[in-house]
C-alpha atoms as a PDB file:
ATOM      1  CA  UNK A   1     184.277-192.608 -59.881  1.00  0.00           C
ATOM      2  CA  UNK A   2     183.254-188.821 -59.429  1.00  0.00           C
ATOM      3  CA  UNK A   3     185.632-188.444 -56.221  1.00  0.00           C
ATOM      4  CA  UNK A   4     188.047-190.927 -58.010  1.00  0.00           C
ATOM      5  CA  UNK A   5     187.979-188.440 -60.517  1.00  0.00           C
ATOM      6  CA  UNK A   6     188.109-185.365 -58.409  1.00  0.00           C
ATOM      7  CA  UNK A   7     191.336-186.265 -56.386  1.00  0.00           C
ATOM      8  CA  UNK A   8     193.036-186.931 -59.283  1.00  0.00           C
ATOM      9  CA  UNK A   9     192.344-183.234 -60.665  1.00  0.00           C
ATOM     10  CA  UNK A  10     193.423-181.700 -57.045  1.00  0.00           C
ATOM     11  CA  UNK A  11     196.574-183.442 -57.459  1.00  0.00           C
ATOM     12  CA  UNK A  12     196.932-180.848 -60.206  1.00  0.00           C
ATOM     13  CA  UNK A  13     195.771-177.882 -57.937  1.00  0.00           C
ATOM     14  CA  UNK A  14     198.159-179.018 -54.883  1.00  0.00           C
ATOM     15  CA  UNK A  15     201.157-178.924 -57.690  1.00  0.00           C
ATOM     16  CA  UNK A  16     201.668-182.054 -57.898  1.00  0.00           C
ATOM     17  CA  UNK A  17     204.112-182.122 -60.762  1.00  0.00           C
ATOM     18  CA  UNK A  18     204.870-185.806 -61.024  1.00  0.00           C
ATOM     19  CA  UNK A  19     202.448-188.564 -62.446  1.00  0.00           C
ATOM     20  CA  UNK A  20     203.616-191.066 -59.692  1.00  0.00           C
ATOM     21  CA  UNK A  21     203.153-188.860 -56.920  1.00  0.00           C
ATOM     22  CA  UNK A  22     199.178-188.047 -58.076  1.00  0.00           C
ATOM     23  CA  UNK A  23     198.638-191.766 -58.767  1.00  0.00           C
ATOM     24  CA  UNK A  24     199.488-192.498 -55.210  1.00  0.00           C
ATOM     25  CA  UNK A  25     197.714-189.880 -54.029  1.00  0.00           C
ATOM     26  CA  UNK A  26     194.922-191.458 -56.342  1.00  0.00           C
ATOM     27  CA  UNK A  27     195.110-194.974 -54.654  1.00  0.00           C
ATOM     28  CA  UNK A  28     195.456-193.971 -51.474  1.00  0.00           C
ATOM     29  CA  UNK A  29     192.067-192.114 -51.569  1.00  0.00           C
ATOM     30  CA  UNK A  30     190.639-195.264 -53.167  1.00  0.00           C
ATOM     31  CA  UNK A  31     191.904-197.466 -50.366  1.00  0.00           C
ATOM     32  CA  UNK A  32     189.892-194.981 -47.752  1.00  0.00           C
ATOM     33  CA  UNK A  33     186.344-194.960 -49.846  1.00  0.00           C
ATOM     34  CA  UNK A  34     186.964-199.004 -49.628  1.00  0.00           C
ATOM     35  CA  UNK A  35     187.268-198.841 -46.061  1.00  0.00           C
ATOM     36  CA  UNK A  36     184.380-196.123 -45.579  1.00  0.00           C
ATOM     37  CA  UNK A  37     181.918-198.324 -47.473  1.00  0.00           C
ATOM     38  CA  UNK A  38     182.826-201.176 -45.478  1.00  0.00           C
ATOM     39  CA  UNK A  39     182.589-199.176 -42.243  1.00  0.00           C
ATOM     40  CA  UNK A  40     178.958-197.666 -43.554  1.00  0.00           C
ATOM     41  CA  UNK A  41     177.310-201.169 -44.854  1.00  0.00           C
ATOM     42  CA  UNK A  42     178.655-203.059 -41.938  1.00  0.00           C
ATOM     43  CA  UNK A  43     175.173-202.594 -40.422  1.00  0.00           C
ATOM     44  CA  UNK A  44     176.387-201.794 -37.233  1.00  0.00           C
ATOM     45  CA  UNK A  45     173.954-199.244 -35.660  1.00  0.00           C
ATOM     46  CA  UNK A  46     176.693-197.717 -33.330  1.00  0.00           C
ATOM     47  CA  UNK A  47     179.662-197.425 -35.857  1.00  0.00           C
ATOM     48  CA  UNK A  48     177.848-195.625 -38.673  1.00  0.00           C
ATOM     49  CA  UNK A  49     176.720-193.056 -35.543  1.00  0.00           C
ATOM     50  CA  UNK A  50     179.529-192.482 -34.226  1.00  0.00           C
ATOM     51  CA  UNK A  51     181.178-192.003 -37.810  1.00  0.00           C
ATOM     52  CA  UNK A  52     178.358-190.248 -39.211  1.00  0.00           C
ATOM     53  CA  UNK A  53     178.933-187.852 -36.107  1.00  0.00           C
ATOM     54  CA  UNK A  54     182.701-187.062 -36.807  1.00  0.00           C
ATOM     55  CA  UNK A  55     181.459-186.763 -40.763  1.00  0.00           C
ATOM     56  CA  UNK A  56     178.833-183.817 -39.766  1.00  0.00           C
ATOM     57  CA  UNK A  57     181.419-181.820 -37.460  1.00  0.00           C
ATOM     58  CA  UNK A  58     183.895-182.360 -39.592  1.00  0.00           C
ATOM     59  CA  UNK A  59     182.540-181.176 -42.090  1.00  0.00           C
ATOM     60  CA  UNK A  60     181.029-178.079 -40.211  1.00  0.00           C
ATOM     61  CA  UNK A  61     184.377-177.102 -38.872  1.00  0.00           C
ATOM     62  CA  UNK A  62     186.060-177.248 -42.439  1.00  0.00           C
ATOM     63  CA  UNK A  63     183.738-175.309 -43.960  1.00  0.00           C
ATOM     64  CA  UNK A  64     184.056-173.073 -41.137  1.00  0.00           C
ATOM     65  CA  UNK A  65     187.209-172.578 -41.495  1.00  0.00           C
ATOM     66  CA  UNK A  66     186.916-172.598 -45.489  1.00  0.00           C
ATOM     67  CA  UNK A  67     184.861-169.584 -44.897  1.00  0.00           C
ATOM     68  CA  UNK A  68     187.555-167.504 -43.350  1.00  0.00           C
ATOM     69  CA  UNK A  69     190.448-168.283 -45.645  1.00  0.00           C
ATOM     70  CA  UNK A  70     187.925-167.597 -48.604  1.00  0.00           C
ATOM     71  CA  UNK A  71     187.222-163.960 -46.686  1.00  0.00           C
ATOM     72  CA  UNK A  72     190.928-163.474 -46.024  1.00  0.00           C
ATOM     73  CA  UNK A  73     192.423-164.422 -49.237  1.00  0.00           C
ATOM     74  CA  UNK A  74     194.893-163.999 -50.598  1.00  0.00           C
ATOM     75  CA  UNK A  75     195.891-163.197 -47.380  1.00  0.00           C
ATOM     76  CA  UNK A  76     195.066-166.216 -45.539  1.00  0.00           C
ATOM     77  CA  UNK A  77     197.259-167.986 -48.589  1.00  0.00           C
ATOM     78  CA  UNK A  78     200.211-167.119 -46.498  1.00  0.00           C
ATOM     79  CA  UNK A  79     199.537-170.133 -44.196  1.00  0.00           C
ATOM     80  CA  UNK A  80     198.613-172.939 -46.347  1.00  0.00           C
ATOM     81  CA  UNK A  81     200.068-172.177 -50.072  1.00  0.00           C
ATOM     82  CA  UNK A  82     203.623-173.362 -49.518  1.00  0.00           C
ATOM     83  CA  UNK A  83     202.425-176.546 -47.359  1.00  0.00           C
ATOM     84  CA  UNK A  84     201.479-179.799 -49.386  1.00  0.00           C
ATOM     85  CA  UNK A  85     200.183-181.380 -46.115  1.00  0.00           C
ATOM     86  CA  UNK A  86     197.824-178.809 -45.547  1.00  0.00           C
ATOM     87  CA  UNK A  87     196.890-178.889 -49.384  1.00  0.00           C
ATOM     88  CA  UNK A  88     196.176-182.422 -48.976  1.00  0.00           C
ATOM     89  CA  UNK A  89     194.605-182.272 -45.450  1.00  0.00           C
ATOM     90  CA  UNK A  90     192.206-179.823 -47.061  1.00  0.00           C
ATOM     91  CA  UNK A  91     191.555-181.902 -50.452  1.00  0.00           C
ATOM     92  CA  UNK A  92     190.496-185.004 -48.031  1.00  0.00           C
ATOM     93  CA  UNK A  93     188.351-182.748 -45.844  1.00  0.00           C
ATOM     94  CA  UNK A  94     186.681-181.866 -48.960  1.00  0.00           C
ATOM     95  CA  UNK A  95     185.746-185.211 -50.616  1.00  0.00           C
ATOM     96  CA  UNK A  96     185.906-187.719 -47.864  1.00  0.00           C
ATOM     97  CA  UNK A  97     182.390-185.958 -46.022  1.00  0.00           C
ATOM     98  CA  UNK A  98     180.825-185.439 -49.883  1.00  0.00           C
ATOM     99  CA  UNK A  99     181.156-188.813 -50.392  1.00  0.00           C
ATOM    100  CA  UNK A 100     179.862-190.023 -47.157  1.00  0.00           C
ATOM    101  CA  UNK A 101     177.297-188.071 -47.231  1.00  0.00           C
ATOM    102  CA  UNK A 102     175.727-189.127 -50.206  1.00  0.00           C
ATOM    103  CA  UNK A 103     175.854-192.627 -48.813  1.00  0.00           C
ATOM    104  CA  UNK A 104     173.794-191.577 -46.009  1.00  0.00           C
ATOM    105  CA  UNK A 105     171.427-189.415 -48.245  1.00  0.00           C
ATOM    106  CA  UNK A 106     170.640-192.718 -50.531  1.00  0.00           C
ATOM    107  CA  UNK A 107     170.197-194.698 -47.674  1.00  0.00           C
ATOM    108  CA  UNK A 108     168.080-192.635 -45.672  1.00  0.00           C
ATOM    109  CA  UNK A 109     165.107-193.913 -44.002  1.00  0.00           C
ATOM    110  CA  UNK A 110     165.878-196.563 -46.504  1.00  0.00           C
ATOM    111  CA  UNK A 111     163.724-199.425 -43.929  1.00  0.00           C
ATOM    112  CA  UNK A 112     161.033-197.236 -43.958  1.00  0.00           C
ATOM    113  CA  UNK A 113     160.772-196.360 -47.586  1.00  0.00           C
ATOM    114  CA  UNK A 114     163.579-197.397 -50.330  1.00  0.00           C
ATOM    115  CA  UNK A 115     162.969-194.067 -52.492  1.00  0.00           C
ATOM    116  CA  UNK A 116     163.071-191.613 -49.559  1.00  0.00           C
ATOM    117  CA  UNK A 117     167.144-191.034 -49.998  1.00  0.00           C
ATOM    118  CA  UNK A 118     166.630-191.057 -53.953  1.00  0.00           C
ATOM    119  CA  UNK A 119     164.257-188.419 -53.487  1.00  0.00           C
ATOM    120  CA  UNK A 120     166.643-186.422 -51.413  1.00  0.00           C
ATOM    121  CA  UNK A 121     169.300-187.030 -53.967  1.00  0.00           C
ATOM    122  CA  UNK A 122     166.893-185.230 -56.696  1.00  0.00           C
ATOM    123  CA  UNK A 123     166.218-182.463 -54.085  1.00  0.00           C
ATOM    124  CA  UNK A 124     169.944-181.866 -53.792  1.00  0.00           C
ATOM    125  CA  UNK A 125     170.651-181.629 -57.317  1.00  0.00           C
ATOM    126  CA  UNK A 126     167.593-179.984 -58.405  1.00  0.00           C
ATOM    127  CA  UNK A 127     168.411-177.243 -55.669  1.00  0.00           C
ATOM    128  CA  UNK A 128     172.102-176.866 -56.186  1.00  0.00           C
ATOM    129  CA  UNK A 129     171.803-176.725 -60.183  1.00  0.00           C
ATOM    130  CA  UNK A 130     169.079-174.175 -59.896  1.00  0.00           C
ATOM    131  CA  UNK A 131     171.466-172.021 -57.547  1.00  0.00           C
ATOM    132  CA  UNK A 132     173.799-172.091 -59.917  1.00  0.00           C
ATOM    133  CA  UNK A 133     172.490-171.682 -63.498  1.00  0.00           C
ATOM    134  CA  UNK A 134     170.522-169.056 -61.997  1.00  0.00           C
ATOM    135  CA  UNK A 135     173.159-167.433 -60.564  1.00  0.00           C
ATOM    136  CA  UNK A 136     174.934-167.448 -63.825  1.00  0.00           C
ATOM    137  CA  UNK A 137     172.021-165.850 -65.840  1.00  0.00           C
ATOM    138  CA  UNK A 138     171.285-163.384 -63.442  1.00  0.00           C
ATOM    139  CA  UNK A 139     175.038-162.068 -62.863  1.00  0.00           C
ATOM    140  CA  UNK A 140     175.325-162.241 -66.882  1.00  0.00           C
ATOM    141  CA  UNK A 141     172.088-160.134 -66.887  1.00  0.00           C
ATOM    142  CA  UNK A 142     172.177-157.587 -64.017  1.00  0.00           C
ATOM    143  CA  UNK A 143     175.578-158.675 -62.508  1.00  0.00           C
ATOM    144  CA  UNK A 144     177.183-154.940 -61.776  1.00  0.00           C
ATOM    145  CA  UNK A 145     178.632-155.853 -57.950  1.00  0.00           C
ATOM    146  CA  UNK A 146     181.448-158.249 -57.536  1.00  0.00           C
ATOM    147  CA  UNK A 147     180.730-160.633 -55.042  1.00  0.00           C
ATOM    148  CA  UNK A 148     184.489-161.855 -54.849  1.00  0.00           C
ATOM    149  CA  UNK A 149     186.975-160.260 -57.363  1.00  0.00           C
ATOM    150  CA  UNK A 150     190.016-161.450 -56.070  1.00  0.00           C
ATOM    151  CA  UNK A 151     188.598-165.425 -56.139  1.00  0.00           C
ATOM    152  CA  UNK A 152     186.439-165.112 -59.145  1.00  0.00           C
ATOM    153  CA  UNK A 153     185.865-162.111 -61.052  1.00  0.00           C
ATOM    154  CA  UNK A 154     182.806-163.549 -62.894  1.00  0.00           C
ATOM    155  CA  UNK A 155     180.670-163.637 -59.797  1.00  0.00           C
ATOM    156  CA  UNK A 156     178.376-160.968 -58.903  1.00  0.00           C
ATOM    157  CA  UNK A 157     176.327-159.953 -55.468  1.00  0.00           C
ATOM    158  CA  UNK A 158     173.140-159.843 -58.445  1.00  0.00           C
ATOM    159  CA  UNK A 159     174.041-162.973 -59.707  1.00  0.00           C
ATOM    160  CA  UNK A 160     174.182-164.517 -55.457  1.00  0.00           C
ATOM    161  CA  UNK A 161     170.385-162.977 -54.715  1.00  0.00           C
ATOM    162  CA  UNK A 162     169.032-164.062 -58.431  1.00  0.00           C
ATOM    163  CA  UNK A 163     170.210-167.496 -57.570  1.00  0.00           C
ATOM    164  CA  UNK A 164     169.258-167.938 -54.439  1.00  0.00           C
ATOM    165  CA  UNK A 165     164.977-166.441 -55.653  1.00  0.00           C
ATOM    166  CA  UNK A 166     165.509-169.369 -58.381  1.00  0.00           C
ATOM    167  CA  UNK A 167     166.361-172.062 -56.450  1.00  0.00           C
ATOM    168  CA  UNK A 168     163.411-171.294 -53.750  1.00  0.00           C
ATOM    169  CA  UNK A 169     161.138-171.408 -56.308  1.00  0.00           C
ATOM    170  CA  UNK A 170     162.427-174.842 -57.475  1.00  0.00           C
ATOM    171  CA  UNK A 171     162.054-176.210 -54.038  1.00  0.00           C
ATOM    172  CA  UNK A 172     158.822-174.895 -53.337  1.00  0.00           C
ATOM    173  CA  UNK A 173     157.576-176.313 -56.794  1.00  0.00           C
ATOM    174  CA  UNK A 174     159.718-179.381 -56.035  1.00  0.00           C
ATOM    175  CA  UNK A 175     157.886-179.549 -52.723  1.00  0.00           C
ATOM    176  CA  UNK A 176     154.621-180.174 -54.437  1.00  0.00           C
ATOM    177  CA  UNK A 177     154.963-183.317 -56.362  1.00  0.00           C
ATOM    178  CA  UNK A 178     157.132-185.567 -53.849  1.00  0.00           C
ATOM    179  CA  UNK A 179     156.414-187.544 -51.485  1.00  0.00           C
ATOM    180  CA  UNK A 180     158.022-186.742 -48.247  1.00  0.00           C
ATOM    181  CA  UNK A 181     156.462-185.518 -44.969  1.00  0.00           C
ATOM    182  CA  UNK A 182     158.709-182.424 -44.437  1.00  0.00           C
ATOM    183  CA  UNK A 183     156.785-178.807 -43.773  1.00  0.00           C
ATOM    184  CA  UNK A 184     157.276-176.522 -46.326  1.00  0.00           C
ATOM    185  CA  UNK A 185     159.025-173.763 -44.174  1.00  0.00           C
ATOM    186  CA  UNK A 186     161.620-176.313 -42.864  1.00  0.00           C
ATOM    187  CA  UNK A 187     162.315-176.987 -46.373  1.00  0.00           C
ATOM    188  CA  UNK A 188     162.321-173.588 -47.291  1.00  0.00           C
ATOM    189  CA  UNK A 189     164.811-172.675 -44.576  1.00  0.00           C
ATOM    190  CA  UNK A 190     166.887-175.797 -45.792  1.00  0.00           C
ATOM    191  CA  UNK A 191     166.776-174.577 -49.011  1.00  0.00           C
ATOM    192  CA  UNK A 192     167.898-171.410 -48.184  1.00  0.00           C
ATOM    193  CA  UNK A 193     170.735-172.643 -46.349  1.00  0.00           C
ATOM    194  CA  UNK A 194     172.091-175.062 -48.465  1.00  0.00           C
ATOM    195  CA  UNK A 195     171.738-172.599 -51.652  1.00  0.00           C
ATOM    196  CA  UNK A 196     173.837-169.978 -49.632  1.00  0.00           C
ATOM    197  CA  UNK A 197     176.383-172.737 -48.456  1.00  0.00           C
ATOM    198  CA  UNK A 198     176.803-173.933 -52.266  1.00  0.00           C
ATOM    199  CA  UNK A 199     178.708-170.755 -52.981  1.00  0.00           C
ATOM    200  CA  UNK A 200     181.436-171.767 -50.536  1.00  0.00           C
ATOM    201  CA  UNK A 201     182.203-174.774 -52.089  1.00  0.00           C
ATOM    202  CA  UNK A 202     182.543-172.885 -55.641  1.00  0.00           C
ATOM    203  CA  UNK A 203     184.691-170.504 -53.852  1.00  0.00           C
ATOM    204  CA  UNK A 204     186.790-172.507 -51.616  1.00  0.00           C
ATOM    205  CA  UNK A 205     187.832-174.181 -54.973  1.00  0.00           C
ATOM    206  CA  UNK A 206     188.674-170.941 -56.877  1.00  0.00           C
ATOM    207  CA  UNK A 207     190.581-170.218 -54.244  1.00  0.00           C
ATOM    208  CA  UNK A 208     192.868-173.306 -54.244  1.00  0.00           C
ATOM    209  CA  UNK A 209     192.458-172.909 -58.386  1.00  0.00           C
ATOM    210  CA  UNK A 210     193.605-169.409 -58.479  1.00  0.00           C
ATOM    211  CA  UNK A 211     196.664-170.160 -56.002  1.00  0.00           C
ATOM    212  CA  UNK A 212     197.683-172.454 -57.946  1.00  0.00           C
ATOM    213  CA  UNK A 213     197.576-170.498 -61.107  1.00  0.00           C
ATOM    214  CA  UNK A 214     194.880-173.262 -62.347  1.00  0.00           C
ATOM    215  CA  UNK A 215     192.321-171.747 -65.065  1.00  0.00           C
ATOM    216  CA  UNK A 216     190.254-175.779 -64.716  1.00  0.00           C
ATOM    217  CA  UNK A 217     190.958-178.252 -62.608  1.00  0.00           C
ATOM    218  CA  UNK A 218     191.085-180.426 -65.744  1.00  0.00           C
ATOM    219  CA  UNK A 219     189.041-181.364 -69.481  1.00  0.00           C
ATOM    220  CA  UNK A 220     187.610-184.025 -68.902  1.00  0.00           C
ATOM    221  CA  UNK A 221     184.455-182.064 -69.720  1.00  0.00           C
ATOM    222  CA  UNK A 222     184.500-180.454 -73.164  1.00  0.00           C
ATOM    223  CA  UNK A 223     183.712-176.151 -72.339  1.00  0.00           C
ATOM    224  CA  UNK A 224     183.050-177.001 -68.612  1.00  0.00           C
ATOM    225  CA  UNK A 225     186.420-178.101 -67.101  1.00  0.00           C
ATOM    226  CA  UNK A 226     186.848-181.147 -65.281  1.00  0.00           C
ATOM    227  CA  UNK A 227     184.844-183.170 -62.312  1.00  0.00           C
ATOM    228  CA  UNK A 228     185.426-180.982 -59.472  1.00  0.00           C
ATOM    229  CA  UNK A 229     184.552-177.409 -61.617  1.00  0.00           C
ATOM    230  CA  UNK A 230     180.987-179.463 -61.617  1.00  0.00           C
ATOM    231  CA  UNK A 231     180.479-180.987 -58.085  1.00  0.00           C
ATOM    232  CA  UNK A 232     182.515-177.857 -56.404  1.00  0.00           C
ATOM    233  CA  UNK A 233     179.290-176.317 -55.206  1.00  0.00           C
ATOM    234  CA  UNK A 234     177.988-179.678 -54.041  1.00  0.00           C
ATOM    235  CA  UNK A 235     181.093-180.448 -52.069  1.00  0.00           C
ATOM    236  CA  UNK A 236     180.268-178.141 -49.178  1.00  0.00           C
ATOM    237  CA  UNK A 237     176.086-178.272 -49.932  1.00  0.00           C
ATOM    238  CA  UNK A 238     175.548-182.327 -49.535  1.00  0.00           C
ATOM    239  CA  UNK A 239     177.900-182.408 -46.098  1.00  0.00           C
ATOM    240  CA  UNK A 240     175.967-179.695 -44.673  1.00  0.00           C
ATOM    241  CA  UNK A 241     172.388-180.672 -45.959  1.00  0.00           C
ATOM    242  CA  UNK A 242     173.308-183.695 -43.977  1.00  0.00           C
ATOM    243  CA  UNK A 243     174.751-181.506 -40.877  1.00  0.00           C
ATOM    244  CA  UNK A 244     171.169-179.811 -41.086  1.00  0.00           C
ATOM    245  CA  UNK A 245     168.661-182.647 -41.417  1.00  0.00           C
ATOM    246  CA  UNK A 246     170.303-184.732 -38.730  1.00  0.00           C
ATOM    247  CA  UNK A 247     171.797-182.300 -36.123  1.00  0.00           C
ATOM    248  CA  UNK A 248     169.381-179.245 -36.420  1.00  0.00           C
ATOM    249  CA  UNK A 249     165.788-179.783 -37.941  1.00  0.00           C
ATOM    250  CA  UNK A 250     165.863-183.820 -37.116  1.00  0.00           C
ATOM    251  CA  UNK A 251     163.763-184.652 -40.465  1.00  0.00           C
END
């Protein structure tokens, strides 16, 4: 329901000004997480490889790319403002790889041990919340720097480092009580990572927000906007924490 929810509201962002046109965009997207979930719980060893594969680069070559437009706007707008395929393209490179990857988070090592993806779930969240309230308190403290005034004035370089000293001290607490095997500098690094990469994802989506003249990408939320305002940080964080654990430290 969360990505259900969070096409809907980038129908809004990629001007989509009639209702018909975002409710097919809507049940179109529907139609894919269908098929995805049947591709993933087939239990075919080789298919969810070879798909979770083309998830990870994908997603490491959107973000990628995400990264320069978010440098080079508003200047990199030129090439993808005026183009609803690209808008599109983009929205689906975006949710398709969140959503897939938490279906390979929950059911990680799930043969071995049943809680093992849960407890990578908590990680996640703990992590990425702790980025970002502690980002918030710190840039509404000390925040003098702007860490990206033309995508989001309310961000700060003070606020970036203060989060990022938060959430390492939630995972190395968080390290301490659970139960997985993984050595605390890996999962510092991780941390580290993933923290840094959550900023993207709040960026890449001011970006499309602010070319579209978009204050919220909805209100579905009373004081906090709609569903992708929340889970814009995890949208490039869960991907990549997936990237990392199978392609790079092999946990």
């Amino acid at each position: 329901m969360v990505c259900v929810g969070a096409i809907w509201e980038w129908g809004k962002i990629a001007r989509l000004t009639l209702k018909n046109q975002r409710i097919f965009l809507t049940i179109l997207f529907i139609l894919l997480l269908v098929i995805i979930m049947f591709l993933y719980f087939n239990k075919n060893y080789m298919i969810n490889y070879f798909l979770t594969k083309i998830f990870c680069w994908l997603s490491l070559i959107w973000w990628f790319i995400a990264l320069i437009l978010v440098i080079f706007y508003p200047y990199s707008s030129i090439f993808w403002y005026h183009s609803l395929k690209l808008h599109l393209f983009f929205c689906f490179l975006t949710i398709l790889p969140f959503f897939w990857s938490f279906l390979i988070l929950r059911e990680f090592h799930y043969k071995e041990n049943n809680l093992t993806g849960s407890w990578l779930l908590l990680y996640l969240m703990l992590l990425i919340w702790s980025m970002d309230s502690g980002a918030y308190i710190c840039g509404k403290l000390f925040g003098k720097n702007k860490l990206a005034p033309h995508l989001s004035p309310g961000k700060t370089w003070e606020g970036l480092i203060g989060g990022l000293i938060i959430s390492m001290f939630v995972s190395w607490k968080f390290s301490r009580y659970w139960p997985l095997k993984i050595d605390i500098i890996t999962l510092l690094c991780l941390s580290f990572i993933i923290s840094l990469v959550s900023v993207l994802g709040d960026l890449t989506e001011s970006m499309f927000k602010r070319a579209a003249n978009v204050k919220d990408s909805g209100h579905i939320i009373p004081g906090h906007g709609g569903i992708l305002d929340r889970i814009d940080s995890l949208t490039s964080a869960a991907p990549l924490f997936v990237c990392l654990i199978l392609l790079f430290f092999n946990i």
